[in-house]
PDB file of N, CA and C in Angstrom:
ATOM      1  N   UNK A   1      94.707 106.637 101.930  1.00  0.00           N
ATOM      2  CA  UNK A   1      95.264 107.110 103.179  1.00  0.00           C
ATOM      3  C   UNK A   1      95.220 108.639 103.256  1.00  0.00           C
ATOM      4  N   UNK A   2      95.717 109.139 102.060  1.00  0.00           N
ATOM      5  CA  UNK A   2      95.420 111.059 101.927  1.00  0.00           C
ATOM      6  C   UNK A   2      94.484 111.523 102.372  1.00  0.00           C
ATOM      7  N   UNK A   3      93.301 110.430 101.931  1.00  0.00           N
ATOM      8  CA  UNK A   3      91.720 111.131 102.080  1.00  0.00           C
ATOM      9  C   UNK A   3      91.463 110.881 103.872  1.00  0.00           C
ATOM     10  N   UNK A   4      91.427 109.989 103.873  1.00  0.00           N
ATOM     11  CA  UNK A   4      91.189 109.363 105.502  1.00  0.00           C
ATOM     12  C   UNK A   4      91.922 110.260 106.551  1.00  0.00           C
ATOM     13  N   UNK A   5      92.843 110.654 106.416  1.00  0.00           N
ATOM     14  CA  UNK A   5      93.993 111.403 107.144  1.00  0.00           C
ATOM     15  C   UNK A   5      93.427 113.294 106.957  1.00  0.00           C
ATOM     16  N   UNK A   6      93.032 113.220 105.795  1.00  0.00           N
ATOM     17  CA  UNK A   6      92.436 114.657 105.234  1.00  0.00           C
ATOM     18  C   UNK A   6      90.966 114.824 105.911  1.00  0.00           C
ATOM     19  N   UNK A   7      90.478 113.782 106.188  1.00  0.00           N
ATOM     20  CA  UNK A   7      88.695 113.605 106.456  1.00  0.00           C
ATOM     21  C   UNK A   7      88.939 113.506 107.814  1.00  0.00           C
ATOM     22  N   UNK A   8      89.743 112.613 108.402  1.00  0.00           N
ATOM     23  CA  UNK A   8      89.565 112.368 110.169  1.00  0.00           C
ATOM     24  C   UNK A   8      90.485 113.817 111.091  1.00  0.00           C
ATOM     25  N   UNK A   9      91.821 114.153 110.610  1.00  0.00           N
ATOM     26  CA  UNK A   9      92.530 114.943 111.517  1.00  0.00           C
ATOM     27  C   UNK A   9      92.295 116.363 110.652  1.00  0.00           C
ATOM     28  N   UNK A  10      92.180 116.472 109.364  1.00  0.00           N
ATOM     29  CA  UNK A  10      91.828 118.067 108.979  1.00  0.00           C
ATOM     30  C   UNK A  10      93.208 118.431 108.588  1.00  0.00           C
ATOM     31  N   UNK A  11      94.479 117.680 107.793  1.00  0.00           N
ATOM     32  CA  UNK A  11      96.031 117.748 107.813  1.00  0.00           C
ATOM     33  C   UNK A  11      95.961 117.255 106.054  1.00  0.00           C
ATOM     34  N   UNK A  12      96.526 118.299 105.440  1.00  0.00           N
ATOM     35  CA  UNK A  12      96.926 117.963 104.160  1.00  0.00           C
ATOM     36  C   UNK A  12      98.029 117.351 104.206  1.00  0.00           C
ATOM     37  N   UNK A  13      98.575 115.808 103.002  1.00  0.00           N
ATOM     38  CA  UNK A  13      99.681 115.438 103.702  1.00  0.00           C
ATOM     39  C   UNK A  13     100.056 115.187 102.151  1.00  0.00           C
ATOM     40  N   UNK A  14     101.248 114.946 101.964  1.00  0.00           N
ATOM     41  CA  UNK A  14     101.944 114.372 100.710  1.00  0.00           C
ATOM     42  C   UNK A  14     102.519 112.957 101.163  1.00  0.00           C
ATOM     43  N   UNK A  15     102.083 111.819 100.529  1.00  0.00           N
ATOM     44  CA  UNK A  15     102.298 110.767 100.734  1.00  0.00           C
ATOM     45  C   UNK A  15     103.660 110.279  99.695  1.00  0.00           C
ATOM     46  N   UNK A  16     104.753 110.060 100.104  1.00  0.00           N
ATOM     47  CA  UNK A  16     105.628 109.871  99.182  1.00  0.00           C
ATOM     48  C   UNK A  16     105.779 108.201  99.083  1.00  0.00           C
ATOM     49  N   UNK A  17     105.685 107.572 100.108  1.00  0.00           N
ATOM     50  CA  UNK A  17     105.441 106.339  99.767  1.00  0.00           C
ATOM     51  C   UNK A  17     104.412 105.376 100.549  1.00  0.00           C
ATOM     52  N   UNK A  18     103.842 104.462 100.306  1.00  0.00           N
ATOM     53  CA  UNK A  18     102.570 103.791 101.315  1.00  0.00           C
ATOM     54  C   UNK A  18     102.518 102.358 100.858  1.00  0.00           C
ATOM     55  N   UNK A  19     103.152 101.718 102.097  1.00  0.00           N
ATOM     56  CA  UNK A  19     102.746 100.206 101.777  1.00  0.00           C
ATOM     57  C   UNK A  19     102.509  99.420 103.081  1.00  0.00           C
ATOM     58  N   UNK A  20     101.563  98.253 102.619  1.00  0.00           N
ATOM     59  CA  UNK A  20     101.237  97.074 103.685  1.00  0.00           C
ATOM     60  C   UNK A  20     102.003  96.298 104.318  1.00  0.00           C
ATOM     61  N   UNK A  21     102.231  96.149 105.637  1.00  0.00           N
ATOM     62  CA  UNK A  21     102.747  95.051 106.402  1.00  0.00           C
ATOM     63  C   UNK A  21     101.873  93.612 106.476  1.00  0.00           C
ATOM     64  N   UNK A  22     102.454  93.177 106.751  1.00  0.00           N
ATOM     65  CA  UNK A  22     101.849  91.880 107.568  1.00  0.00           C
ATOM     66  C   UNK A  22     101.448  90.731 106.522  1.00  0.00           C
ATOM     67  N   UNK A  23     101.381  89.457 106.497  1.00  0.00           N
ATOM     68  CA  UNK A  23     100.803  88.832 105.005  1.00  0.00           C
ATOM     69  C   UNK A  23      99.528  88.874 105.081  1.00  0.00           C
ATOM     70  N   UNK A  24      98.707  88.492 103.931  1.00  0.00           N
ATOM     71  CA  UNK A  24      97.586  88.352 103.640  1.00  0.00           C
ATOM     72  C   UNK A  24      97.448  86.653 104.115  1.00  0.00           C
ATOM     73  N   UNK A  25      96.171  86.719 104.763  1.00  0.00           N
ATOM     74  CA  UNK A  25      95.408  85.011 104.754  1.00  0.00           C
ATOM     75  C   UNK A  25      95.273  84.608 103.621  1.00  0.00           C
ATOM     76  N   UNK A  26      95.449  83.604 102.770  1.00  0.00           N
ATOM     77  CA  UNK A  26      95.254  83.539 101.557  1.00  0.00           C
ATOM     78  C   UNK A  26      93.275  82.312 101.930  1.00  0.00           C
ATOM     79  N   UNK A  27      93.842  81.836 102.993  1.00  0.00           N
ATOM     80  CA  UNK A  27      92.290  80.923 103.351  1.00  0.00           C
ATOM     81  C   UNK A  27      90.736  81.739 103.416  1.00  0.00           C
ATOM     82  N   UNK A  28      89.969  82.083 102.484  1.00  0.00           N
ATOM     83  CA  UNK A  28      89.195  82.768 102.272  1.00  0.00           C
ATOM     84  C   UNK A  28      87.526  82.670 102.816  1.00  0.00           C
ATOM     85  N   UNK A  29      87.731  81.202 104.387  1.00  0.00           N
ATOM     86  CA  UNK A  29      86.461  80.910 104.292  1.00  0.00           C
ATOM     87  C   UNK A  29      85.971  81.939 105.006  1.00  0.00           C
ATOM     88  N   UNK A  30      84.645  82.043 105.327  1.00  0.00           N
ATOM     89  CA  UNK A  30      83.444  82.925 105.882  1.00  0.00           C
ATOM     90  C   UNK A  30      83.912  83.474 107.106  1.00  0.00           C
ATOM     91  N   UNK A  31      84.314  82.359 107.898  1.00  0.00           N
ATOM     92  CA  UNK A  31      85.143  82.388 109.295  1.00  0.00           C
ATOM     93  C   UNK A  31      85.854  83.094 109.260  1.00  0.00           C
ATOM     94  N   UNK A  32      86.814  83.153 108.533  1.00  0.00           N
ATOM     95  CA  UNK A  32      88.460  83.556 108.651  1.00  0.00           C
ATOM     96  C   UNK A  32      87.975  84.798 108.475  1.00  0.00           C
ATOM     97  N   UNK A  33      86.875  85.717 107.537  1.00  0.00           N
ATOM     98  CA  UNK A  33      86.710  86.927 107.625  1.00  0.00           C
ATOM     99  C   UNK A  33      86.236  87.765 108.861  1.00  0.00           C
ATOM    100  N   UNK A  34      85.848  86.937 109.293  1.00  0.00           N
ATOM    101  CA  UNK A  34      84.876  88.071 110.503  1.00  0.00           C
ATOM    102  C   UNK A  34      85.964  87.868 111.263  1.00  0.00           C
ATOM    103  N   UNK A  35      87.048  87.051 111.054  1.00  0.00           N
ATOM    104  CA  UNK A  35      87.903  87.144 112.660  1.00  0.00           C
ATOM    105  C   UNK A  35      89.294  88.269 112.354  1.00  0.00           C
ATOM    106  N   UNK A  36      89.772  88.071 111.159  1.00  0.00           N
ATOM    107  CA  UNK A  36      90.646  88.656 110.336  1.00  0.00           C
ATOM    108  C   UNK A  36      90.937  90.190 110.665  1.00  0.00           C
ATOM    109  N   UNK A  37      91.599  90.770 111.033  1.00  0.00           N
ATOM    110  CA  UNK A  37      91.943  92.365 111.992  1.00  0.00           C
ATOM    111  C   UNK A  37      92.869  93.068 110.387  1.00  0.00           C
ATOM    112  N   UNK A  38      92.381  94.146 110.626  1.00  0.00           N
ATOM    113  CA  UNK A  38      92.898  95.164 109.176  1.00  0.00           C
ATOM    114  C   UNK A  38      94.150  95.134 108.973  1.00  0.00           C
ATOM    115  N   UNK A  39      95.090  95.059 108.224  1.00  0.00           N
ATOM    116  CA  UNK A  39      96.405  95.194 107.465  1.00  0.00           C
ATOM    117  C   UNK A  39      96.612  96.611 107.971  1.00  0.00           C
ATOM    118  N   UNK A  40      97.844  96.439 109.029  1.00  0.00           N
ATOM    119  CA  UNK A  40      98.456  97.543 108.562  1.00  0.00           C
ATOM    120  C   UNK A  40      99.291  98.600 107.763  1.00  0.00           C
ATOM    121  N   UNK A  41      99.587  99.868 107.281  1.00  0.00           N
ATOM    122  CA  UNK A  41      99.214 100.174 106.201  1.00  0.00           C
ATOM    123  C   UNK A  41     100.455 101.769 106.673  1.00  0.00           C
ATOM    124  N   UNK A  42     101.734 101.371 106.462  1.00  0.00           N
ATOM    125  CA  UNK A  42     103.132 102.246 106.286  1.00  0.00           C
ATOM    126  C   UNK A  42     103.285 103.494 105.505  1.00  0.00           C
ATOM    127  N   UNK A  43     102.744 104.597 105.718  1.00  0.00           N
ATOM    128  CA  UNK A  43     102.763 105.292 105.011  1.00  0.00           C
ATOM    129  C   UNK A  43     104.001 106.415 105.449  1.00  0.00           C
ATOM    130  N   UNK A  44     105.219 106.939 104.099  1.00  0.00           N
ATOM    131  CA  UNK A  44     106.426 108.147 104.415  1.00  0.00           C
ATOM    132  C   UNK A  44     105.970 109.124 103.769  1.00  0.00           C
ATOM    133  N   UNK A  45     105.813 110.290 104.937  1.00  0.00           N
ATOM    134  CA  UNK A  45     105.326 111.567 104.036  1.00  0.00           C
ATOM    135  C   UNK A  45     106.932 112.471 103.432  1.00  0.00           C
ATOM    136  N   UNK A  46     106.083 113.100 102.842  1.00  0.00           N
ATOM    137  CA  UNK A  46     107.641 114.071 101.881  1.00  0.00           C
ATOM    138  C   UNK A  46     108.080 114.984 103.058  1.00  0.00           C
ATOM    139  N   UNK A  47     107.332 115.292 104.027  1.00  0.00           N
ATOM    140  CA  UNK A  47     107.911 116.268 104.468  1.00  0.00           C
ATOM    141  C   UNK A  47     107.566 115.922 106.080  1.00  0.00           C
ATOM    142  N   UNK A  48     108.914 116.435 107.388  1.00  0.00           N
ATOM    143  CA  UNK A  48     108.587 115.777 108.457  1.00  0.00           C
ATOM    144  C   UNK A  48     108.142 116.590 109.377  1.00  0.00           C
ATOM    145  N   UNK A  49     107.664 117.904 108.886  1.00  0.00           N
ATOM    146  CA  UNK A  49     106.853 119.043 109.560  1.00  0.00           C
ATOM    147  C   UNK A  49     105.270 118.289 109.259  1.00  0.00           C
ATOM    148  N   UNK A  50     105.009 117.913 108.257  1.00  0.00           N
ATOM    149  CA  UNK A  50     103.657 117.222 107.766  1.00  0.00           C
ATOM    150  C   UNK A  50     103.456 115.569 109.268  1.00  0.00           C
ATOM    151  N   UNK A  51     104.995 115.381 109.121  1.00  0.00           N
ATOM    152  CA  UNK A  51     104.588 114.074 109.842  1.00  0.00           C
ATOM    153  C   UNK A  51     104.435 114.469 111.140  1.00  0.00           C
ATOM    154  N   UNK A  52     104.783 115.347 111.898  1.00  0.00           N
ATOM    155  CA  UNK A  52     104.914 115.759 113.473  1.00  0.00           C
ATOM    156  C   UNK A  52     103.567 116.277 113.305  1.00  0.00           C
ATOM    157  N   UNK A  53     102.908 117.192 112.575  1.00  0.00           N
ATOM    158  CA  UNK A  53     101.437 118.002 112.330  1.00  0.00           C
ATOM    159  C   UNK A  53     100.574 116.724 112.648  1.00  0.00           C
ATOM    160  N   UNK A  54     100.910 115.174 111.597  1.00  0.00           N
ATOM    161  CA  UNK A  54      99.602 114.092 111.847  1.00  0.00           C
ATOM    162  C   UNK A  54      99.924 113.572 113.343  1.00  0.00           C
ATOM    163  N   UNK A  55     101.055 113.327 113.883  1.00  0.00           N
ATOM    164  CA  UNK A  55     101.789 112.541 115.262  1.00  0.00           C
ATOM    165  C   UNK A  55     100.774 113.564 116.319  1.00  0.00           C
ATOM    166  N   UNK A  56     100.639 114.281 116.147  1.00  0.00           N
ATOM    167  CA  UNK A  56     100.010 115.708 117.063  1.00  0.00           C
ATOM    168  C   UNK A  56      98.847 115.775 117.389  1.00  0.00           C
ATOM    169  N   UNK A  57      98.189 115.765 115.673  1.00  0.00           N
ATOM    170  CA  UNK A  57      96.783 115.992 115.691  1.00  0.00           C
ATOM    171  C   UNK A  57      95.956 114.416 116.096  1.00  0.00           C
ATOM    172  N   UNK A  58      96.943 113.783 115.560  1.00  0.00           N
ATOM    173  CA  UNK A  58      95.882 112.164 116.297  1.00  0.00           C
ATOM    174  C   UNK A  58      96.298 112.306 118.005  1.00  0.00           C
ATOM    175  N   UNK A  59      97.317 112.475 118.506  1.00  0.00           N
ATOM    176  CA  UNK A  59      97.454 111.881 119.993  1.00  0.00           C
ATOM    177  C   UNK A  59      96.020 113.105 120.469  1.00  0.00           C
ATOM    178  N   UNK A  60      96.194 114.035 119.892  1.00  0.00           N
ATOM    179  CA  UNK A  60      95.099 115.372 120.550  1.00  0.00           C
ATOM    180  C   UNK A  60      93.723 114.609 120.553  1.00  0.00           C
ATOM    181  N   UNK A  61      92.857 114.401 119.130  1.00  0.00           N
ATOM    182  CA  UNK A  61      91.745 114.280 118.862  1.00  0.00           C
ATOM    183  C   UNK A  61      91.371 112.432 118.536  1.00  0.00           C
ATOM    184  N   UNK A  62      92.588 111.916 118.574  1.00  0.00           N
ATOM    185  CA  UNK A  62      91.767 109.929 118.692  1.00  0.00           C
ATOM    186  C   UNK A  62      90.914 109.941 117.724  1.00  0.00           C
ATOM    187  N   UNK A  63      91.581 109.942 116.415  1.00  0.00           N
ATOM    188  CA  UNK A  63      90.263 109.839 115.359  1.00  0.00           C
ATOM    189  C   UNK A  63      89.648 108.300 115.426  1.00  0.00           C
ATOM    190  N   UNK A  64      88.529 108.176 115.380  1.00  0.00           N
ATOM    191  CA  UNK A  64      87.938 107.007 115.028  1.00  0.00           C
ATOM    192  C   UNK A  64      88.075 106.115 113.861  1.00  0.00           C
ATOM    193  N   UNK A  65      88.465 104.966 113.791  1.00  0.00           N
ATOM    194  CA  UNK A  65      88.731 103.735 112.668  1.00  0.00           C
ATOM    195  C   UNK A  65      90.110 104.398 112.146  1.00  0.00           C
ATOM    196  N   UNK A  66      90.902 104.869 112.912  1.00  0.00           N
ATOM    197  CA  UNK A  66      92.697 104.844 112.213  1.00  0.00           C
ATOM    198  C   UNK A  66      93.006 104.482 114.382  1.00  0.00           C
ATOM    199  N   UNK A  67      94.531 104.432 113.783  1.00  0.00           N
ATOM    200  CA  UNK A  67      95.323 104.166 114.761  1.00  0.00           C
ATOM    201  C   UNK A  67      96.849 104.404 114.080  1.00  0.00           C
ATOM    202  N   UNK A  68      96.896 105.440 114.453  1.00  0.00           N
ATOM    203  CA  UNK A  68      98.586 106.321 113.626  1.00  0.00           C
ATOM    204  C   UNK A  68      99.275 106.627 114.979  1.00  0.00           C
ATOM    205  N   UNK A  69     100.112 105.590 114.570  1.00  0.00           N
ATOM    206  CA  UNK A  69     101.908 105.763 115.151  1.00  0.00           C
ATOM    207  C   UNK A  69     102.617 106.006 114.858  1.00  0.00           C
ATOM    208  N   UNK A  70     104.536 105.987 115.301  1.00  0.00           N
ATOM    209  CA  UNK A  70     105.487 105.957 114.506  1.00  0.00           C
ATOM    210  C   UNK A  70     105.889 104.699 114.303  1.00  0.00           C
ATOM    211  N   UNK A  71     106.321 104.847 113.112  1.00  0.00           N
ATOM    212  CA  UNK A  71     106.705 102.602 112.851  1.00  0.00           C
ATOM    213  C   UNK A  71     107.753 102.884 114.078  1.00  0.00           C
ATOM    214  N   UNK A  72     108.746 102.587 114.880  1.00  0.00           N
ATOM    215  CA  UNK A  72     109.746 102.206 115.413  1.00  0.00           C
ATOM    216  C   UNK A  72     110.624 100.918 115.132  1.00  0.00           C
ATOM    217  N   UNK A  73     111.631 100.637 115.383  1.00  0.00           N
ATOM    218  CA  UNK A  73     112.269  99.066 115.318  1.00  0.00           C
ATOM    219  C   UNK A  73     111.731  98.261 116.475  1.00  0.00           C
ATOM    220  N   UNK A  74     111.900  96.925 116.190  1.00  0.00           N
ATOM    221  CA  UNK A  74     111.778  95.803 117.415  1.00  0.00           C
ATOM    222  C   UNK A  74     112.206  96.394 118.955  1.00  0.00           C
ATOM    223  N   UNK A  75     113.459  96.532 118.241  1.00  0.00           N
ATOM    224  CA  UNK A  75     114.725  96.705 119.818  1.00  0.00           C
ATOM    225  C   UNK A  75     114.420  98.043 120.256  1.00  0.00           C
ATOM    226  N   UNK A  76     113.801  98.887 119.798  1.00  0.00           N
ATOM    227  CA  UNK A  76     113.204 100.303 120.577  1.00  0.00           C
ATOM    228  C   UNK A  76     112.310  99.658 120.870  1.00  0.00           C
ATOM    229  N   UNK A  77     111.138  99.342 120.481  1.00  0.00           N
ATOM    230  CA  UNK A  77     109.667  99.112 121.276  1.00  0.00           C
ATOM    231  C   UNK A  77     110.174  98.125 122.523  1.00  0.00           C
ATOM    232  N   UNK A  78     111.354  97.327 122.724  1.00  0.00           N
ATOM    233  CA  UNK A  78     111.037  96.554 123.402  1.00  0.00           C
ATOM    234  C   UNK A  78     111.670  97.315 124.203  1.00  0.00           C
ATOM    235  N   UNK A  79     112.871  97.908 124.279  1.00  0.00           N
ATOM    236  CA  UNK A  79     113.590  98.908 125.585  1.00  0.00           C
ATOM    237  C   UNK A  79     112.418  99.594 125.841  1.00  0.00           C
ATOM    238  N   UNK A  80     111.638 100.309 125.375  1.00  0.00           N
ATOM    239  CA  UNK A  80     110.353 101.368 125.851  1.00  0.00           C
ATOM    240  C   UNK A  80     109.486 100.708 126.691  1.00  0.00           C
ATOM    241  N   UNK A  81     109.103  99.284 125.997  1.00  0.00           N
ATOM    242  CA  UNK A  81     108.144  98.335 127.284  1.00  0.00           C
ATOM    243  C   UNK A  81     108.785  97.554 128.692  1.00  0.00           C
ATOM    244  N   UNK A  82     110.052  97.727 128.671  1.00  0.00           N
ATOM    245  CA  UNK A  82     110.611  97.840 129.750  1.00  0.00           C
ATOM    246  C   UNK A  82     110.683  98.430 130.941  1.00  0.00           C
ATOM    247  N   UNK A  83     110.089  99.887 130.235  1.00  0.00           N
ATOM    248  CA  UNK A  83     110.114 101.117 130.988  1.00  0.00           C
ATOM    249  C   UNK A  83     109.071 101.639 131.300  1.00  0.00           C
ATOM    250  N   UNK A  84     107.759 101.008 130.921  1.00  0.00           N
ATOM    251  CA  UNK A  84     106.783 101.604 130.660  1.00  0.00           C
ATOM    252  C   UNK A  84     106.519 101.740 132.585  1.00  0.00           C
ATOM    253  N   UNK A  85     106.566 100.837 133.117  1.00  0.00           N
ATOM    254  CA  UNK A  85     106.633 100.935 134.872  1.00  0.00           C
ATOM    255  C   UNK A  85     106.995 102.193 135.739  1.00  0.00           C
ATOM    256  N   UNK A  86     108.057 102.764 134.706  1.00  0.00           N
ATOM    257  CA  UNK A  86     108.937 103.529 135.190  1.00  0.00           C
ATOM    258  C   UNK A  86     108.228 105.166 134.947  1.00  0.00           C
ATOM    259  N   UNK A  87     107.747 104.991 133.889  1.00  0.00           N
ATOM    260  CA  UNK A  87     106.832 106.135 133.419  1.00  0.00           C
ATOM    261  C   UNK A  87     105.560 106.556 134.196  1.00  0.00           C
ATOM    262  N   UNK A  88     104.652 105.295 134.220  1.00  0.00           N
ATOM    263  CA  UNK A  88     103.695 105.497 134.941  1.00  0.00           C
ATOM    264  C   UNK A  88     103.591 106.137 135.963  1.00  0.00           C
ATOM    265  N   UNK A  89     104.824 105.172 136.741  1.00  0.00           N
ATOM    266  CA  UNK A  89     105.243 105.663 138.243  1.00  0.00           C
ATOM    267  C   UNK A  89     105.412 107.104 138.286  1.00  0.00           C
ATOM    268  N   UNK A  90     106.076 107.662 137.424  1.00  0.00           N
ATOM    269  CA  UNK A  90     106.244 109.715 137.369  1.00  0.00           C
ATOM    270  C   UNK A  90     104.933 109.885 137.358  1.00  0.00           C
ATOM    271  N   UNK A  91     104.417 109.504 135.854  1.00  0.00           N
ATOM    272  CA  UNK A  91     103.385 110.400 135.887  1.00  0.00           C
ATOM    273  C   UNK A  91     102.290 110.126 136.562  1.00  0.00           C
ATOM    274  N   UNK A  92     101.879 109.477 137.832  1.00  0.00           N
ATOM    275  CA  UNK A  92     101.119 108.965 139.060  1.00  0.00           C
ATOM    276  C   UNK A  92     101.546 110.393 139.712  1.00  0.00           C
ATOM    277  N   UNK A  93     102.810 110.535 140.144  1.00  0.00           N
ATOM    278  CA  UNK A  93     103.343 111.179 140.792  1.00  0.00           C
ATOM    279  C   UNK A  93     103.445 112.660 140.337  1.00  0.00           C
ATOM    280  N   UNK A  94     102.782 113.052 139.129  1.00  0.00           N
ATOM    281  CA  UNK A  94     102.825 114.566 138.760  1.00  0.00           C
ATOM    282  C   UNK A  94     103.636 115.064 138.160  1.00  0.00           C
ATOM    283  N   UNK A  95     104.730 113.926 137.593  1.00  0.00           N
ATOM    284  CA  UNK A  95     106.145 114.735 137.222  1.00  0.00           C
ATOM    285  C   UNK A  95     105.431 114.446 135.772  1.00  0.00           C
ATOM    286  N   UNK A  96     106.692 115.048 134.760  1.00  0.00           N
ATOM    287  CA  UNK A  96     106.075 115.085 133.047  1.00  0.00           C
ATOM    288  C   UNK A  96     107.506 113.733 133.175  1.00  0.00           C
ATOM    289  N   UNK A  97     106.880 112.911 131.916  1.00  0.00           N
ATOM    290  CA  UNK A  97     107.582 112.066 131.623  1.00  0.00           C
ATOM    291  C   UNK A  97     106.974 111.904 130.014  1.00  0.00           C
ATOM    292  N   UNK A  98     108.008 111.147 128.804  1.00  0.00           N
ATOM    293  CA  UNK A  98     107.601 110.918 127.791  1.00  0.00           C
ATOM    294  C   UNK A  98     109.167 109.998 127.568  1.00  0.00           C
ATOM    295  N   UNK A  99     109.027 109.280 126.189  1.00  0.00           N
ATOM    296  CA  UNK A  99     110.041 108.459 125.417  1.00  0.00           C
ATOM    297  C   UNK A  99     110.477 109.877 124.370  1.00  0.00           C
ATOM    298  N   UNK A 100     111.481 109.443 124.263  1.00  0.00           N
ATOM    299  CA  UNK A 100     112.125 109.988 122.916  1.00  0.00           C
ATOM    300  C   UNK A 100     112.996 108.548 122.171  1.00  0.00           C
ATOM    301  N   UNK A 101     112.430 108.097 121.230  1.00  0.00           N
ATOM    302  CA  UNK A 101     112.741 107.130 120.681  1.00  0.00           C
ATOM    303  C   UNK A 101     112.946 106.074 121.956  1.00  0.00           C
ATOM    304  N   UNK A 102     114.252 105.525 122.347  1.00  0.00           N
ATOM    305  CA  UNK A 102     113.970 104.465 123.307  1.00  0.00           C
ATOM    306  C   UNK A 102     114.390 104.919 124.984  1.00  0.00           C
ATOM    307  N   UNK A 103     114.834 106.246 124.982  1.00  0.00           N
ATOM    308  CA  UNK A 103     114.995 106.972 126.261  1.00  0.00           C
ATOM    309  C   UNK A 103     113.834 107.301 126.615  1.00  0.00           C
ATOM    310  N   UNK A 104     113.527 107.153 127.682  1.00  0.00           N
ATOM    311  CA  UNK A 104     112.859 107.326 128.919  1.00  0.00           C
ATOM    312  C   UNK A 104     113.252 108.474 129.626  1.00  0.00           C
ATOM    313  N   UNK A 105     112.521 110.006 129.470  1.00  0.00           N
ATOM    314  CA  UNK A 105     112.327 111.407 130.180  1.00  0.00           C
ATOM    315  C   UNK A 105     111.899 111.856 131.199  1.00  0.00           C
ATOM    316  N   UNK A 106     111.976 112.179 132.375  1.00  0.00           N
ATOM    317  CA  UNK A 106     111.166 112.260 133.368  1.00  0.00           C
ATOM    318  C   UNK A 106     111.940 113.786 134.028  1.00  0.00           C
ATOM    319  N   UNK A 107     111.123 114.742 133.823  1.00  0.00           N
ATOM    320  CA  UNK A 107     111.023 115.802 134.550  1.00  0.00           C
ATOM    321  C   UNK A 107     110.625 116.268 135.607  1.00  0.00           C
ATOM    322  N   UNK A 108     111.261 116.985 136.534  1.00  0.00           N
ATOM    323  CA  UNK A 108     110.948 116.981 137.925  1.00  0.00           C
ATOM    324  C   UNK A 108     109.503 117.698 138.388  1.00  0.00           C
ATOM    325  N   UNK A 109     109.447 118.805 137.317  1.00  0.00           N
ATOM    326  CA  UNK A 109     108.487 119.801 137.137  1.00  0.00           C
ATOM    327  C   UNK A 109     107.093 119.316 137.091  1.00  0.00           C
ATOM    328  N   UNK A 110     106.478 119.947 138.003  1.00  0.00           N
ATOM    329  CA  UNK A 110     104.853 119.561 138.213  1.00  0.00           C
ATOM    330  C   UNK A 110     104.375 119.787 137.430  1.00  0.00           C
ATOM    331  N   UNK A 111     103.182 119.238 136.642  1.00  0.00           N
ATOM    332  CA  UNK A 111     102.425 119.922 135.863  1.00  0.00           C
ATOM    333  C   UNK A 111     101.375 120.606 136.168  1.00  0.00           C
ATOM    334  N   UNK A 112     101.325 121.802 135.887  1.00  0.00           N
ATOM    335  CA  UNK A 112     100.598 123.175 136.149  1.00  0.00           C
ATOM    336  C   UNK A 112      99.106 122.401 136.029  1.00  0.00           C
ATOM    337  N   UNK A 113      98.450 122.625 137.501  1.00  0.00           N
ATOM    338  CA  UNK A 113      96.931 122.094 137.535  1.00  0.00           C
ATOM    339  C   UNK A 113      96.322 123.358 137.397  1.00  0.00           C
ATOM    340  N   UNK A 114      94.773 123.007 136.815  1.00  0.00           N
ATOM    341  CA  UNK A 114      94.187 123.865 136.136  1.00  0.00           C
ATOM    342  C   UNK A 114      92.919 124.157 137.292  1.00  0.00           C
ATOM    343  N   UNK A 115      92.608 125.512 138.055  1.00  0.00           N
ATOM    344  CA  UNK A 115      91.889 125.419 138.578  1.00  0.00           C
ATOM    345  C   UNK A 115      90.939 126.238 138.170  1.00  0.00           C
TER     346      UNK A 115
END
């Protein structure tokens, strides 16, 4: 994960702990591989200036073959997809909107178009 994270966003990171979700298929036929979607893969860095630096540099640049989030709980992701309607709707409309954990932000303030 160090290297991948070091190779795709350009972010030295200290990995203090890193482990897999999800179970393994233990059914190993031919099939089950090509259909089978990657383990995701929990990694806590030592330091949370390091973790806001990777949260940053992926939403900026979309590295290719990762997909880095914040883990969240159940009951946040699901208040946030509640809202997601509510967001859109601002930012259709020009206002800045974002989550902070399971609150829903919406600022009145236009965002400065670039001419």
């Amino acid at each position: 994960m160090k290297q991948a994270i070091q190779e795709q966003l350009g972010v030295d990171v200290d990995i203090e702990r890193a482990h897999r979700v999800e179970r393994r298929n233990h059914d190993r036929s031919s099939q089950d591989t090509q259909k089978r979607k990657p383990r995701t893969i929990v990694c806590v860095l030592r330091c949370w200036k390091q973790r806001e630096a990777v949260l940053k540099k992926a939403r900026k640049s979309k590295p290719s073959g990762l997909f880095i989030s914040e883990d969240l709980a159940l009951a946040t992701l699901q208040r946030r997809a509640a809202q997601v309607g509510k967001l859109r709707e601002a930012k259709q409309a020009g206002k800045i909107a974002y989550f902070v954990l399971d609150r829903l932000v919406i600022r009145d303030q236009k965002i400065p178009s670039t001419v």
